[in-house]
C-alpha atoms as a PDB file:
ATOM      1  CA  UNK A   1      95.901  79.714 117.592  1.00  0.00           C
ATOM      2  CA  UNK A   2      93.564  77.659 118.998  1.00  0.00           C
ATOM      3  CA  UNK A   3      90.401  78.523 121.321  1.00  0.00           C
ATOM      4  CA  UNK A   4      92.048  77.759 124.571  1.00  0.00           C
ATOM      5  CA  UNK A   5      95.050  79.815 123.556  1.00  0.00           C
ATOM      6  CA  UNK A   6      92.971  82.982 122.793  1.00  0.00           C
ATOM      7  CA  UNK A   7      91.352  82.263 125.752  1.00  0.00           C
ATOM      8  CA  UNK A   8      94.087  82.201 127.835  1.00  0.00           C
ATOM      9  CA  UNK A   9      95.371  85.273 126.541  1.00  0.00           C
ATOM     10  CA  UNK A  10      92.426  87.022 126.897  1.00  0.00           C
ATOM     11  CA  UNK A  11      92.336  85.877 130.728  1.00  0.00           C
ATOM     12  CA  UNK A  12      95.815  87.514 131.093  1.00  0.00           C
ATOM     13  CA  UNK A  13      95.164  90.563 129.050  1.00  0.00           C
ATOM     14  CA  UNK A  14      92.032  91.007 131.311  1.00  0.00           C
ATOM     15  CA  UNK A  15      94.536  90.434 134.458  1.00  0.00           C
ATOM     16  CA  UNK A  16      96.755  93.158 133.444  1.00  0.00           C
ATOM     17  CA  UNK A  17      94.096  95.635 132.657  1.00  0.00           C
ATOM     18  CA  UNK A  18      92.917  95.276 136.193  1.00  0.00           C
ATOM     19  CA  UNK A  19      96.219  95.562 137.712  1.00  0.00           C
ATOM     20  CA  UNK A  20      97.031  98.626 135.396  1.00  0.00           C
ATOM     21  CA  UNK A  21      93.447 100.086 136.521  1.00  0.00           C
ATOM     22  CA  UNK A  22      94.200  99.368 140.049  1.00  0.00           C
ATOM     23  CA  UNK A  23      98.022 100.845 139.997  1.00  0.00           C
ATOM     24  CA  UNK A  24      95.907 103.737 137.954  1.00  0.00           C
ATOM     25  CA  UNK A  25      93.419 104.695 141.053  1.00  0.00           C
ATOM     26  CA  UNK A  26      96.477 104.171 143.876  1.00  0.00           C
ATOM     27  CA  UNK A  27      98.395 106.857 141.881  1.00  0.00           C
ATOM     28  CA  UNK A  28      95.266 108.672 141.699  1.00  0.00           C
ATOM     29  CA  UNK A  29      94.683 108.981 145.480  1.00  0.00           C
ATOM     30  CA  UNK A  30      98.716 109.710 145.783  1.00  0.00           C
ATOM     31  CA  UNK A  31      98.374 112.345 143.612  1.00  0.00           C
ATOM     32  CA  UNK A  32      95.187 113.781 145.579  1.00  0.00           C
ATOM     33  CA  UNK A  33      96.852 113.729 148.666  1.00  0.00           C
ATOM     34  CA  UNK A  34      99.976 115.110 147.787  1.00  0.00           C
ATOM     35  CA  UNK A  35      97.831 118.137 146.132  1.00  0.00           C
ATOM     36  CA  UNK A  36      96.118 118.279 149.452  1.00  0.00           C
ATOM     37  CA  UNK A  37      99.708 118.431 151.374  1.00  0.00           C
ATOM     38  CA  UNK A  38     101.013 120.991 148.980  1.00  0.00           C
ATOM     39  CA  UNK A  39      98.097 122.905 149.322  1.00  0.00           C
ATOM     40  CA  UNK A  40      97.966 122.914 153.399  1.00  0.00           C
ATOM     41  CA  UNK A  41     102.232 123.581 153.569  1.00  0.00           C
ATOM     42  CA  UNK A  42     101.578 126.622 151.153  1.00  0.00           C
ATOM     43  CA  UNK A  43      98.448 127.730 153.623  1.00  0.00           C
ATOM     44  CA  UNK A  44     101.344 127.715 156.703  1.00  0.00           C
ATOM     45  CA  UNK A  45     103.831 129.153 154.698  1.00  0.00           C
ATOM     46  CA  UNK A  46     101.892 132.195 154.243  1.00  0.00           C
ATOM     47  CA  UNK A  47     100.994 132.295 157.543  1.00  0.00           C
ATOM     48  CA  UNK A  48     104.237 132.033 158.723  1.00  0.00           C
ATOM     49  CA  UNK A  49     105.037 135.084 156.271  1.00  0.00           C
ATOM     50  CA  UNK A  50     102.276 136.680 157.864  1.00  0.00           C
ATOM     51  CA  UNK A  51     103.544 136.423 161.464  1.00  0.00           C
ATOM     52  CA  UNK A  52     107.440 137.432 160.700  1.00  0.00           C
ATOM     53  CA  UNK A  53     105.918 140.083 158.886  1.00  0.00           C
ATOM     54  CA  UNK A  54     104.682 141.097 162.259  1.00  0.00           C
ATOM     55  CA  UNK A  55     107.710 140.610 164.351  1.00  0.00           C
ATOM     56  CA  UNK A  56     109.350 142.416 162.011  1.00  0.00           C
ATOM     57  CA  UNK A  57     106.921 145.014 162.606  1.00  0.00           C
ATOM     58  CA  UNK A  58     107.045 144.956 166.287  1.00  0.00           C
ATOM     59  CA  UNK A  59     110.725 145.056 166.207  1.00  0.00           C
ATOM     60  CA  UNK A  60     110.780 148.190 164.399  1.00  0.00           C
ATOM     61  CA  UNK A  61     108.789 149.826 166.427  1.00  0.00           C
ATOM     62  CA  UNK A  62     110.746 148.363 169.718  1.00  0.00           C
ATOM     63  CA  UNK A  63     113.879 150.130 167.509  1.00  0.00           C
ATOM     64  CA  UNK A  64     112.227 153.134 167.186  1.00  0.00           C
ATOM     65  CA  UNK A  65     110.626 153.068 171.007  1.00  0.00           C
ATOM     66  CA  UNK A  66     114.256 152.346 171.797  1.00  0.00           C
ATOM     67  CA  UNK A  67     115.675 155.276 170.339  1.00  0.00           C
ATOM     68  CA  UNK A  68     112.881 157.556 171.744  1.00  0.00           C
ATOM     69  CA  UNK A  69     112.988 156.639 175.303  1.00  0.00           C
ATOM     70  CA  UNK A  70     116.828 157.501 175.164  1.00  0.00           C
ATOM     71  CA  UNK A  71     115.752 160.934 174.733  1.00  0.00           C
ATOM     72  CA  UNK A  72     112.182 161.440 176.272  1.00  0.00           C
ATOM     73  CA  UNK A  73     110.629 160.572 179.442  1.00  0.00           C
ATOM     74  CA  UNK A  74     111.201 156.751 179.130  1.00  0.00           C
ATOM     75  CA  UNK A  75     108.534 155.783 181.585  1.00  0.00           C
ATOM     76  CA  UNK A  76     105.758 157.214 179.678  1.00  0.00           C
ATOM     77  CA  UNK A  77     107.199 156.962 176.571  1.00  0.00           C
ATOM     78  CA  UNK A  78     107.635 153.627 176.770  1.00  0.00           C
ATOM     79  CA  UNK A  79     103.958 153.024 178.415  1.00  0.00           C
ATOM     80  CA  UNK A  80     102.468 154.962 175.268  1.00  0.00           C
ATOM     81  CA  UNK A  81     104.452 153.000 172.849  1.00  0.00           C
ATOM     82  CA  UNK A  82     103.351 149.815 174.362  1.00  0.00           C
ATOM     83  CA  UNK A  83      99.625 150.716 174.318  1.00  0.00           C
ATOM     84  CA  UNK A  84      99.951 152.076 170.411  1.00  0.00           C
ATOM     85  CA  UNK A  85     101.890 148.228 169.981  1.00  0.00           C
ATOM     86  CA  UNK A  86      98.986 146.562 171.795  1.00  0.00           C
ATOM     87  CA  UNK A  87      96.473 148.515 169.366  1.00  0.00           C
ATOM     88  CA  UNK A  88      97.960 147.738 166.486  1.00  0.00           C
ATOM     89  CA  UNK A  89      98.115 144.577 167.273  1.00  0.00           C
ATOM     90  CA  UNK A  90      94.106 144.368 168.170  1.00  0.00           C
ATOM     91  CA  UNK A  91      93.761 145.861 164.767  1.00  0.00           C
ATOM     92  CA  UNK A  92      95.714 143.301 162.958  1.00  0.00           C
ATOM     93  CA  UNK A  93      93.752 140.086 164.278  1.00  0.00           C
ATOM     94  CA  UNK A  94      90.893 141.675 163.840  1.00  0.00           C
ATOM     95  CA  UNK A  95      91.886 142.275 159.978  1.00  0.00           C
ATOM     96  CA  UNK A  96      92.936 138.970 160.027  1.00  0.00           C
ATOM     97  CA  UNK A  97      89.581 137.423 161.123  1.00  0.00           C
ATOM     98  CA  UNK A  98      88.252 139.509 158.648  1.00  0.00           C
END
């Protein structure tokens, strides 16, 4: 092989190595962002869990108000229920800013 010939080839193998750097760093940063995405979606889903998880709650106790208030005084009953819902409630955000 001649000089020119290795030189050549060194020129390409040098071209490549950039290009195989470069493809390198853009899957790099697609990687880090798609950690980044996985990481946020898994943040909402547990929120999400949080919040049925709390509807659930709140439906039980409507269920259970429900069943009450057809025998009690519903009025008040269903006022007292309401305040203990609203109460529990306060407690829970505040355990959640916690």
């Amino acid at each position: 092989m001649t000089a020119e010939s290795l030189n050549n080839e060194l020129n390409n193998l040098e071209r490549r190595i950039k290009l195989i750097i470069s493809e390198q760093v853009k899957l790099k940063n697609e990687v880090e962002m798609y950690q980044n995405e996985n990481h946020q979606l898994r943040e909402k889903i547990g929120q999400k869990e949080h919040e049925l998880n709390n509807f659930q709650n709140k439906f039980k106790l409507n269920q259970i108000a429900d069943n009450a208030i057809e025998s009690a005084n519903s009025d008040e009953l269903k006022e007292l229920l309401n305040n203990y819902i609203n109460e529990i409630d306060k407690c829970i955000l505040h355990l959640s800013e916690a």
